[in-house]
PDB file of N, CA and C in Angstrom:
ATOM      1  N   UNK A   1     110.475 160.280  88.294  1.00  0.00           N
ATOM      2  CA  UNK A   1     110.547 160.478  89.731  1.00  0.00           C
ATOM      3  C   UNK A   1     109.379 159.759  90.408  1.00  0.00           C
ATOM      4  N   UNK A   2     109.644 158.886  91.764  1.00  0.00           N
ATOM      5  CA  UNK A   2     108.679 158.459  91.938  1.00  0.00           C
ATOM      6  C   UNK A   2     107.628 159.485  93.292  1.00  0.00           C
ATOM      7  N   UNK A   3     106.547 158.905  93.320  1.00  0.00           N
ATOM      8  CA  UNK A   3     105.691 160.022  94.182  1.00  0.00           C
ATOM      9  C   UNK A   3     105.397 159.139  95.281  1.00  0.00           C
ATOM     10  N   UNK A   4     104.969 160.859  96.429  1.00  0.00           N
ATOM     11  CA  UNK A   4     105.246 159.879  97.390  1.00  0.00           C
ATOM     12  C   UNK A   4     104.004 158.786  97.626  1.00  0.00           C
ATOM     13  N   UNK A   5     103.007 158.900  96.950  1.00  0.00           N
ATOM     14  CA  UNK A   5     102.191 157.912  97.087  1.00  0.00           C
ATOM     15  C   UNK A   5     102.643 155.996  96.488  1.00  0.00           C
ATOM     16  N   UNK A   6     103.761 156.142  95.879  1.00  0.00           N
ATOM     17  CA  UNK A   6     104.109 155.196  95.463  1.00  0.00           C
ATOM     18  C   UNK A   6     105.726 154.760  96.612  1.00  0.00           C
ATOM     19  N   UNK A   7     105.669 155.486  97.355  1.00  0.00           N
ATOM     20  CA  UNK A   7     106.595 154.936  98.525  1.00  0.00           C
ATOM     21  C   UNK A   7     105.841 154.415  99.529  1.00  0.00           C
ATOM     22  N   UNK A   8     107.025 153.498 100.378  1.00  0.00           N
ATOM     23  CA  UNK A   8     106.756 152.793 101.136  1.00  0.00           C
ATOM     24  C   UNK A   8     107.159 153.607 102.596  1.00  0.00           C
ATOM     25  N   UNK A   9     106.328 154.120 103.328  1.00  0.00           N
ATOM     26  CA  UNK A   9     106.221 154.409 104.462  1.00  0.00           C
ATOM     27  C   UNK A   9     107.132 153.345 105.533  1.00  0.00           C
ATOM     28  N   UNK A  10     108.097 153.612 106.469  1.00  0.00           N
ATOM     29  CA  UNK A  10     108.633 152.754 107.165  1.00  0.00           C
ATOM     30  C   UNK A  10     108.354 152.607 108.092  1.00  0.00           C
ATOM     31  N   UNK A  11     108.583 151.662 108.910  1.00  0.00           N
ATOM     32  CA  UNK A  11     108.206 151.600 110.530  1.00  0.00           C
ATOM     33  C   UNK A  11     109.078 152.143 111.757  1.00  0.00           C
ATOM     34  N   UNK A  12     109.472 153.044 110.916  1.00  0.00           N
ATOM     35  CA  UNK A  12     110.521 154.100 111.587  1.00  0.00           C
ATOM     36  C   UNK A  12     111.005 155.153 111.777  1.00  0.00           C
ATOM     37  N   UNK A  13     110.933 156.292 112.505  1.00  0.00           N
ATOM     38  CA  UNK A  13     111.481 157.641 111.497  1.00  0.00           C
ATOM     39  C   UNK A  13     112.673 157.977 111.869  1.00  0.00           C
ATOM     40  N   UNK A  14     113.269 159.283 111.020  1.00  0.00           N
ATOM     41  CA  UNK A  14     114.422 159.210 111.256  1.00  0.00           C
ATOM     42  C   UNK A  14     114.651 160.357 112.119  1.00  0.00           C
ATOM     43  N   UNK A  15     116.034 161.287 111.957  1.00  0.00           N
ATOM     44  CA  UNK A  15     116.101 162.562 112.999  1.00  0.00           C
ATOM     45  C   UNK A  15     114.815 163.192 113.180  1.00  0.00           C
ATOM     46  N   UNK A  16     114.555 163.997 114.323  1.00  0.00           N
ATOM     47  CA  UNK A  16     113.739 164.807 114.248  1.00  0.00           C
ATOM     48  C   UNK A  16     112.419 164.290 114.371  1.00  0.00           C
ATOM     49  N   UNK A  17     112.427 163.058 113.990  1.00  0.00           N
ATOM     50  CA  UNK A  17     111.162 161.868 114.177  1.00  0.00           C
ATOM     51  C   UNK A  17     110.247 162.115 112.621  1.00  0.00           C
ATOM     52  N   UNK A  18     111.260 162.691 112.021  1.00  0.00           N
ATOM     53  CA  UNK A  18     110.755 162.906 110.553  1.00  0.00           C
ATOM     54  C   UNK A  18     110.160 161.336 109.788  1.00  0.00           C
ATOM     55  N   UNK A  19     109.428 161.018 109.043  1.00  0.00           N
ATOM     56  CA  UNK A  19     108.997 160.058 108.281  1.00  0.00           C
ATOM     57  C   UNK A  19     110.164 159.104 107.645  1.00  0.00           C
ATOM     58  N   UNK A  20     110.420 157.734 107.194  1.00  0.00           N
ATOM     59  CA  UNK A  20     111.222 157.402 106.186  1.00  0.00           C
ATOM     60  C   UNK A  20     110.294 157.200 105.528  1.00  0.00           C
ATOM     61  N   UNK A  21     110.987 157.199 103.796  1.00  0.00           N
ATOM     62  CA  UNK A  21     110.405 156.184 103.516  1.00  0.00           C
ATOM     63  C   UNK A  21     111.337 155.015 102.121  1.00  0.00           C
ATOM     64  N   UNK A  22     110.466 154.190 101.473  1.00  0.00           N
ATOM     65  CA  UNK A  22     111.514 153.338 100.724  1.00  0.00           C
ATOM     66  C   UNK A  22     111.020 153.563  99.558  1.00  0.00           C
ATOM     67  N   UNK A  23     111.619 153.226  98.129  1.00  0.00           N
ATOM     68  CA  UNK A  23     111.258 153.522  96.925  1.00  0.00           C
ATOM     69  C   UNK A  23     111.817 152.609  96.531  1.00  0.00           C
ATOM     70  N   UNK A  24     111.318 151.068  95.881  1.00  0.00           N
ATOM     71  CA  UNK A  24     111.301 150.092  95.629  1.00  0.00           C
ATOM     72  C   UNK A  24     110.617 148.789  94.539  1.00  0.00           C
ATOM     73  N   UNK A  25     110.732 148.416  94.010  1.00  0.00           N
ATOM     74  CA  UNK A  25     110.002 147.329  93.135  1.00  0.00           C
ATOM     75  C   UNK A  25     110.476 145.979  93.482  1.00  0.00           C
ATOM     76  N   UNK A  26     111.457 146.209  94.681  1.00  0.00           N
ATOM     77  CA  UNK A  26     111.860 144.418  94.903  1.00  0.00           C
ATOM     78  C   UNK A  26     110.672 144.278  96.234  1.00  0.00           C
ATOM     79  N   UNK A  27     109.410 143.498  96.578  1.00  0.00           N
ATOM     80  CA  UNK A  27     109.413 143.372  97.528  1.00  0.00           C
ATOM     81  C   UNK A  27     109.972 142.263  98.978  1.00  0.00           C
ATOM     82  N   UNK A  28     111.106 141.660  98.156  1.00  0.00           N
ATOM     83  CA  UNK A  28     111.574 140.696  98.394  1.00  0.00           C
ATOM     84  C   UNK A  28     113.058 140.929  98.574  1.00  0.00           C
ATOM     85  N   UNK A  29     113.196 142.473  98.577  1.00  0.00           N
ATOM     86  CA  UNK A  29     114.781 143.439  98.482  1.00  0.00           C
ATOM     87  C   UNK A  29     115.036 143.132 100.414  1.00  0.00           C
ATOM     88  N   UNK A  30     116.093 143.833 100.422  1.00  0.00           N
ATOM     89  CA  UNK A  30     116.588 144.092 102.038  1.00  0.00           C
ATOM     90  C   UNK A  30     115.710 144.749 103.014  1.00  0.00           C
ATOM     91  N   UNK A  31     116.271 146.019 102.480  1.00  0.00           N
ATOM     92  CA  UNK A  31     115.209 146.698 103.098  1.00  0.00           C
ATOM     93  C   UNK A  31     113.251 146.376 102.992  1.00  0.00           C
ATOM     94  N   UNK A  32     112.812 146.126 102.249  1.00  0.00           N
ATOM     95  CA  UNK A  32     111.734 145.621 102.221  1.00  0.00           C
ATOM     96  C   UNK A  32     111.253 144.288 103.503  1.00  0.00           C
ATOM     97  N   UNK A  33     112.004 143.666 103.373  1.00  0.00           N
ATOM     98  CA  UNK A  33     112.119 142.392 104.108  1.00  0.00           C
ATOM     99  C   UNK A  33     112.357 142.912 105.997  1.00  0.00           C
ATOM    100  N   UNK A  34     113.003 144.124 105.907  1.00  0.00           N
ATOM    101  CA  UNK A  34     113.732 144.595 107.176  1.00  0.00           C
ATOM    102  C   UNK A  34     112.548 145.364 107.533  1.00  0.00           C
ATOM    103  N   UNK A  35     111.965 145.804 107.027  1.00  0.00           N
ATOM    104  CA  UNK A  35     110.703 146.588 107.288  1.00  0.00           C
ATOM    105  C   UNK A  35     109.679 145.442 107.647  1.00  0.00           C
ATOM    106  N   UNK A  36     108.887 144.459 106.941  1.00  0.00           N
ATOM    107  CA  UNK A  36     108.294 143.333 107.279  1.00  0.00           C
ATOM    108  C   UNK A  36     108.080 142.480 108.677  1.00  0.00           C
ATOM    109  N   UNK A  37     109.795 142.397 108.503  1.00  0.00           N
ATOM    110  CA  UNK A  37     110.197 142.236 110.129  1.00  0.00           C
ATOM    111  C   UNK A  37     109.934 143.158 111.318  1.00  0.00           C
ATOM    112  N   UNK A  38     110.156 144.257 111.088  1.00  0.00           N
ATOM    113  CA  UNK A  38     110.081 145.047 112.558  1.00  0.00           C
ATOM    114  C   UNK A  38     108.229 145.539 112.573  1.00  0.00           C
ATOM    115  N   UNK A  39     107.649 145.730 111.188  1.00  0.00           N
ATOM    116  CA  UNK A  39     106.232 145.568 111.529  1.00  0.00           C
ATOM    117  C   UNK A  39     105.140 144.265 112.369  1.00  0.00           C
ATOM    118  N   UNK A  40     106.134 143.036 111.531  1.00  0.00           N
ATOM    119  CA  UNK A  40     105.652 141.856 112.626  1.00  0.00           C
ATOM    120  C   UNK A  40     106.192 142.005 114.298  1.00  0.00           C
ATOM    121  N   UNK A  41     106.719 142.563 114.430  1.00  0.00           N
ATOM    122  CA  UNK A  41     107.529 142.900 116.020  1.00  0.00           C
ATOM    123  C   UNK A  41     106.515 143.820 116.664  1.00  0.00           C
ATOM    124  N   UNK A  42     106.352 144.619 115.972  1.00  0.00           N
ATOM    125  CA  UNK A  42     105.538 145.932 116.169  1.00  0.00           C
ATOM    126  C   UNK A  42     104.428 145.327 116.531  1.00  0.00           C
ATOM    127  N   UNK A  43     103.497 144.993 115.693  1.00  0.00           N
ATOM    128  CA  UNK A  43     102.341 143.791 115.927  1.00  0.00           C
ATOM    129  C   UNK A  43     102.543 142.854 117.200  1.00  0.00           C
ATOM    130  N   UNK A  44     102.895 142.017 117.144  1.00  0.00           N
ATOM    131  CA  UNK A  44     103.294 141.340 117.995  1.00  0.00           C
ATOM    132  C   UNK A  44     103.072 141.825 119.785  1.00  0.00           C
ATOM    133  N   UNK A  45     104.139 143.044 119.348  1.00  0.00           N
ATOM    134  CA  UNK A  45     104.472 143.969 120.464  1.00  0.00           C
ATOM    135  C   UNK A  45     102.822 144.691 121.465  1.00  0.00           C
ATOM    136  N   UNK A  46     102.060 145.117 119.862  1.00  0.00           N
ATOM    137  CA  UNK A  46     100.643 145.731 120.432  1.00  0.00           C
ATOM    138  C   UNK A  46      99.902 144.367 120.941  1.00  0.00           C
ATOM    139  N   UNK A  47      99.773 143.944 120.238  1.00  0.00           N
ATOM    140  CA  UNK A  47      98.962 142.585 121.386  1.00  0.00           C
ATOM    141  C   UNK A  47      99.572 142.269 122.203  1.00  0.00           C
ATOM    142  N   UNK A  48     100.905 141.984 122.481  1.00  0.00           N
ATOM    143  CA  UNK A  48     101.493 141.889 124.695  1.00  0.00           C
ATOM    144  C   UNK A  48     100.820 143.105 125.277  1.00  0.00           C
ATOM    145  N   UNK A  49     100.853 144.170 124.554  1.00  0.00           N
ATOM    146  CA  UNK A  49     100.179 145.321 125.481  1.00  0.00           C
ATOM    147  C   UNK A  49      99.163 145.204 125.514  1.00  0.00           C
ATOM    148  N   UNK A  50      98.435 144.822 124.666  1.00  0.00           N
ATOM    149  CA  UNK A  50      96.813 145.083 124.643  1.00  0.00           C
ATOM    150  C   UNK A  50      96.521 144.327 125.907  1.00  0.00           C
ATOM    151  N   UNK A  51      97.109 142.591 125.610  1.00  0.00           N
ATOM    152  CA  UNK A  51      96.690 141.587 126.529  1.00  0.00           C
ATOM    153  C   UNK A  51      97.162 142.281 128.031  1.00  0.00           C
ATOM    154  N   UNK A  52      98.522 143.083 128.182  1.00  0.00           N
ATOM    155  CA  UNK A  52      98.900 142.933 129.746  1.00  0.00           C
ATOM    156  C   UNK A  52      97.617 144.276 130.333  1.00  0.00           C
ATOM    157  N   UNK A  53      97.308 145.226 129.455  1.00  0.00           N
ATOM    158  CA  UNK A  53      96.090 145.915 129.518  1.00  0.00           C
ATOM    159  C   UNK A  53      95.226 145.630 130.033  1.00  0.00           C
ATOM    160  N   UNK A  54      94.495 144.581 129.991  1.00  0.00           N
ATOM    161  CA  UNK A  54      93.780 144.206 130.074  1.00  0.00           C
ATOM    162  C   UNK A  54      93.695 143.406 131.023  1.00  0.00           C
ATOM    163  N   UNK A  55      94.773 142.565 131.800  1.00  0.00           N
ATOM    164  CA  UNK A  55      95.006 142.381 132.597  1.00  0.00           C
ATOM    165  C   UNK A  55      95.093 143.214 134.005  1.00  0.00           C
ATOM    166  N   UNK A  56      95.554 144.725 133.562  1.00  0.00           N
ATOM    167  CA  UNK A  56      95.919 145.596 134.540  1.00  0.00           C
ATOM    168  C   UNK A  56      94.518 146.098 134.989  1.00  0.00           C
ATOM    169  N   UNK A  57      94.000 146.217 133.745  1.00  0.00           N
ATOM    170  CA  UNK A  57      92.879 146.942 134.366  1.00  0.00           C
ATOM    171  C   UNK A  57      91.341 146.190 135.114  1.00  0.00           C
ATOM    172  N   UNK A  58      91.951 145.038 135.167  1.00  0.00           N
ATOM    173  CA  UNK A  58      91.038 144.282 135.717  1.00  0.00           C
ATOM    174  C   UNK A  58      91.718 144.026 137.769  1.00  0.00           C
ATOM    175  N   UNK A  59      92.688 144.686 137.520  1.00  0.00           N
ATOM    176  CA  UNK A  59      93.544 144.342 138.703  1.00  0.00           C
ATOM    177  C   UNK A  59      93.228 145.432 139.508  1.00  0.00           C
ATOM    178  N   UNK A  60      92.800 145.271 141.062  1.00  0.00           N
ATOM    179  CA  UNK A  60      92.551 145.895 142.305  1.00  0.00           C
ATOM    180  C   UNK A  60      94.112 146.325 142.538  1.00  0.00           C
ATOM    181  N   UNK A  61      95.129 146.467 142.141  1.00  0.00           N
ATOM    182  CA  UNK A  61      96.503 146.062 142.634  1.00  0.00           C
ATOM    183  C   UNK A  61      97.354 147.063 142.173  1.00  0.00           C
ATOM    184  N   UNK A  62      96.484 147.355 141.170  1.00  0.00           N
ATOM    185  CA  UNK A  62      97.553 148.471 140.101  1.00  0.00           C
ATOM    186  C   UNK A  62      97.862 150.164 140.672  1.00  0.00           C
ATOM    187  N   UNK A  63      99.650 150.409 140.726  1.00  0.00           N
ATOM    188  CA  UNK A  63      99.679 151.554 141.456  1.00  0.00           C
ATOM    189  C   UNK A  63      99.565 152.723 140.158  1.00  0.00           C
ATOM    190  N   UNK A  64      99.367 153.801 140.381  1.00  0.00           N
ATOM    191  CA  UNK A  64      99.221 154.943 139.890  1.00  0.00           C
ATOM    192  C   UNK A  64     100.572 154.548 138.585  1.00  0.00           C
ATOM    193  N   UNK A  65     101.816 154.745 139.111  1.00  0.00           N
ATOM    194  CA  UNK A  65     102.979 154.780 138.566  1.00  0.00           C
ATOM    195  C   UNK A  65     103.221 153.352 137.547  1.00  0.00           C
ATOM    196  N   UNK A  66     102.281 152.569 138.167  1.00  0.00           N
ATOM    197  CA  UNK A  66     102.718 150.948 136.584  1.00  0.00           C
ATOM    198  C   UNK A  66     101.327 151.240 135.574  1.00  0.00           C
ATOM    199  N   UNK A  67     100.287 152.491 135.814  1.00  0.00           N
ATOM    200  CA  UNK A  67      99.343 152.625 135.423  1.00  0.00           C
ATOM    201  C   UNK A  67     100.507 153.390 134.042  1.00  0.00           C
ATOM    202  N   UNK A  68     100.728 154.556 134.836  1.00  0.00           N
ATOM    203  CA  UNK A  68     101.501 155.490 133.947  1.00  0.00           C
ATOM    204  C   UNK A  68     101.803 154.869 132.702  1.00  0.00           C
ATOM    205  N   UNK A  69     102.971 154.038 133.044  1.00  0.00           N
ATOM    206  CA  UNK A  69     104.133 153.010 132.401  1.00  0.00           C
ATOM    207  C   UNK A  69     103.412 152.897 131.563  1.00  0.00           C
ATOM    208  N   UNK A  70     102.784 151.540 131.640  1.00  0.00           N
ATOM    209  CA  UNK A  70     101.520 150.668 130.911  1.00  0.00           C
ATOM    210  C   UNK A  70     101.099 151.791 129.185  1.00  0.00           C
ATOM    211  N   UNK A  71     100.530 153.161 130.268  1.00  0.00           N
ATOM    212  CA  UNK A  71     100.017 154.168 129.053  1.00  0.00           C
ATOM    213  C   UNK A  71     100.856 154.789 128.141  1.00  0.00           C
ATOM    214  N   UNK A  72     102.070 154.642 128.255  1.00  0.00           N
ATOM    215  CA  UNK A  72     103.494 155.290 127.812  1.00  0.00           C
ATOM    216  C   UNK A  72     103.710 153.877 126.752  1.00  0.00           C
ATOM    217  N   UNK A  73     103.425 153.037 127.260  1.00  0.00           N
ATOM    218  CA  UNK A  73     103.586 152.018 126.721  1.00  0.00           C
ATOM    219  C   UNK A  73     102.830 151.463 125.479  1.00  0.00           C
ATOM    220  N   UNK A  74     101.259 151.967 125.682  1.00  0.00           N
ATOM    221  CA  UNK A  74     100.511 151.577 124.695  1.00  0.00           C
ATOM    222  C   UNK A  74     100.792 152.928 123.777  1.00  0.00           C
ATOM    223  N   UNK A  75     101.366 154.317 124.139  1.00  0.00           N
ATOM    224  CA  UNK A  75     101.164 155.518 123.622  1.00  0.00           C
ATOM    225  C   UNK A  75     102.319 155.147 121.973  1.00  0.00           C
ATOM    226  N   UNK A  76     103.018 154.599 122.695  1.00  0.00           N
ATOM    227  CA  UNK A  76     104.226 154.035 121.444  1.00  0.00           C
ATOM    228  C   UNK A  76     103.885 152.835 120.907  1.00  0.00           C
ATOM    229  N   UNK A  77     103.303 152.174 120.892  1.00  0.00           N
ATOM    230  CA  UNK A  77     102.466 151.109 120.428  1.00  0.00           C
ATOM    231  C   UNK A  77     101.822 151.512 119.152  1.00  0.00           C
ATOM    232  N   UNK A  78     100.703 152.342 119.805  1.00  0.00           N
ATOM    233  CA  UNK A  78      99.511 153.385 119.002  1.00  0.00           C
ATOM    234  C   UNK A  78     100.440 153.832 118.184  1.00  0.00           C
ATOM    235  N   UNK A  79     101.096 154.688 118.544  1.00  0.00           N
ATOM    236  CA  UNK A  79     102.016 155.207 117.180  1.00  0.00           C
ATOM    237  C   UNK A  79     102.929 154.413 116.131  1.00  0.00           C
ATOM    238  N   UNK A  80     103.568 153.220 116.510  1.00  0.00           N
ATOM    239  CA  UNK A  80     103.937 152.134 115.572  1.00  0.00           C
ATOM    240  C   UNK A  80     103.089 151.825 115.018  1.00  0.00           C
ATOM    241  N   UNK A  81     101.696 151.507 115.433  1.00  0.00           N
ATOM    242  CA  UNK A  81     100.601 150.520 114.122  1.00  0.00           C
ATOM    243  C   UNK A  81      99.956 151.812 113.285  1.00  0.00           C
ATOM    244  N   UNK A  82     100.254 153.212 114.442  1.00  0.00           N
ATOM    245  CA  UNK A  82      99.154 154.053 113.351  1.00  0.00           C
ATOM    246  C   UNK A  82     100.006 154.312 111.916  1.00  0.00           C
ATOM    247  N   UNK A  83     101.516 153.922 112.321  1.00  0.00           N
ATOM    248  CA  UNK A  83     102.532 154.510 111.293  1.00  0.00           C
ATOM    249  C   UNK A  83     102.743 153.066 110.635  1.00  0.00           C
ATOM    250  N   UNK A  84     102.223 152.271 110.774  1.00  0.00           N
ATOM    251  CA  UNK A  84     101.891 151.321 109.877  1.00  0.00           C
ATOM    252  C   UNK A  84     100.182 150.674 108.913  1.00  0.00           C
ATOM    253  N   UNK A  85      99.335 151.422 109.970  1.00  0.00           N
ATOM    254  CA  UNK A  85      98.321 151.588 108.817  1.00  0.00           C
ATOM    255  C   UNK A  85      98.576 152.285 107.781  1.00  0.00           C
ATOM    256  N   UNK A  86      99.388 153.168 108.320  1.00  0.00           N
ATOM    257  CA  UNK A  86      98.979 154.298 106.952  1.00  0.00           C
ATOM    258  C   UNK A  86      99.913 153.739 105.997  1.00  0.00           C
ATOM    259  N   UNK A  87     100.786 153.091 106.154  1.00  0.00           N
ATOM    260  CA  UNK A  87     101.787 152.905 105.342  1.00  0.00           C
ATOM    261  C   UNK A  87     101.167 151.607 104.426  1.00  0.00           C
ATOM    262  N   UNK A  88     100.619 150.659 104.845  1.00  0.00           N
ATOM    263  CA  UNK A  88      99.607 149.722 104.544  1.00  0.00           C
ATOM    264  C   UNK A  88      98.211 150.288 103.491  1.00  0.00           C
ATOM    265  N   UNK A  89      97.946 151.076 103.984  1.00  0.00           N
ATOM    266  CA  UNK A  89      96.627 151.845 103.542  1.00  0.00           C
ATOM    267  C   UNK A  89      97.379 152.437 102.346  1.00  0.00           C
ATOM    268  N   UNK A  90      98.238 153.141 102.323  1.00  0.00           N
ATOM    269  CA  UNK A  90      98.991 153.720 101.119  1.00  0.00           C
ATOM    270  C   UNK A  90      99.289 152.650  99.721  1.00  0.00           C
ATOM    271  N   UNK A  91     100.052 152.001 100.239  1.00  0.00           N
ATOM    272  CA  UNK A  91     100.558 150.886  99.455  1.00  0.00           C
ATOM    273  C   UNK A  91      99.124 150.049  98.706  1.00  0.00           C
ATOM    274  N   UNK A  92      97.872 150.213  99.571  1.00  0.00           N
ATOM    275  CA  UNK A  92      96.509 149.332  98.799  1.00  0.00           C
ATOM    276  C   UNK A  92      95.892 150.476  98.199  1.00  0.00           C
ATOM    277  N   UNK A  93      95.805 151.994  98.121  1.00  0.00           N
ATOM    278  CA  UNK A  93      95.416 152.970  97.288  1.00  0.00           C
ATOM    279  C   UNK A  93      96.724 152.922  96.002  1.00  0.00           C
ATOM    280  N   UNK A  94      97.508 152.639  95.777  1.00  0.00           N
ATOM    281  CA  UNK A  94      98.579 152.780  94.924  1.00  0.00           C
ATOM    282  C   UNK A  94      99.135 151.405  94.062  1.00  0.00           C
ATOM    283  N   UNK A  95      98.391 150.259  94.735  1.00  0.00           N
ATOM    284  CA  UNK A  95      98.313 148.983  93.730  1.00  0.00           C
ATOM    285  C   UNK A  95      97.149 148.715  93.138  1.00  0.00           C
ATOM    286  N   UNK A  96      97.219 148.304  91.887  1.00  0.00           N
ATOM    287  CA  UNK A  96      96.367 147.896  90.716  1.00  0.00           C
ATOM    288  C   UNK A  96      95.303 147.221  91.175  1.00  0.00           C
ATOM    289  N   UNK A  97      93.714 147.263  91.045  1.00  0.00           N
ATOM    290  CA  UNK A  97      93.189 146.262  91.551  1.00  0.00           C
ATOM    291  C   UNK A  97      92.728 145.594  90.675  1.00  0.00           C
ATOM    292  N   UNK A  98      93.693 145.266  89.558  1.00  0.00           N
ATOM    293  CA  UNK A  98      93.271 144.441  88.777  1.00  0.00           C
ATOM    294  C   UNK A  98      94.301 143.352  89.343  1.00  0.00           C
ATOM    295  N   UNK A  99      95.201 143.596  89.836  1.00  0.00           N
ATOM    296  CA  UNK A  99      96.562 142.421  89.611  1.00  0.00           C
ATOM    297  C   UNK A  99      96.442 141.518  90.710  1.00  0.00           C
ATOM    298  N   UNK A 100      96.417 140.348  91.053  1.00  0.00           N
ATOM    299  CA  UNK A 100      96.595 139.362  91.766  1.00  0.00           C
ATOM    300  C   UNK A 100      97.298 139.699  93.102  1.00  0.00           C
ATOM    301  N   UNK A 101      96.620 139.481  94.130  1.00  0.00           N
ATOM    302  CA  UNK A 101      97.800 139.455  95.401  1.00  0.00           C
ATOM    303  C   UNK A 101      98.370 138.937  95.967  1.00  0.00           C
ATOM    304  N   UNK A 102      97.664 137.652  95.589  1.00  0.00           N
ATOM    305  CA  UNK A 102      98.493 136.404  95.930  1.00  0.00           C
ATOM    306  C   UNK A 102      99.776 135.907  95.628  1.00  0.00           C
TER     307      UNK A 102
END
């Protein structure tokens, strides 16, 4: 049986906003690859926010209500990368550090 330290945390959860996760040795499988993808999105995604952030808050202009948005915005952000550190962080406590990563 595998443990859950040897699963792969997803960038997604399911009902209930419960955790997925994957149990795998292909990292080059479907799902593996499908996960990869929506973490680069995810990424991606936090730096437009960070940058329009940063933008906003340099702005005399900004109403209460695109302030809101903006924070709703980074609030799901924060929670995609935090649910991808850990999933990251997991996966480097649970590989060999003897073996090559390259």
């Amino acid at each position: 049986m595998t443990t859950p330290n040897e699963l792969r945390l997803l960038p997604w959860s399911g009902p209930g906003d419960k955790p997925c996760y994957l149990s795998t040795d292909d990292p080059d499988g479907y799902m593996s690859r499908l996960a990869d993808s929506i973490e680069a999105i995810q990424l991606g995604t936090a730096s437009e926010l960070l940058e329009e952030a940063s933008e906003t808050l340099d702005s005399q202009d900004t109403s209460l209500d695109e302030m809101r948005c903006l924070v709703q915005e980074l609030a799901g952000a924060l929670r995609d990368i935090l649910r991808l550190a850990t999933s990251r962080g997991r996966l480097l406590a649970t590989s060999d550090p003897r073996e090559p990563t390259c």
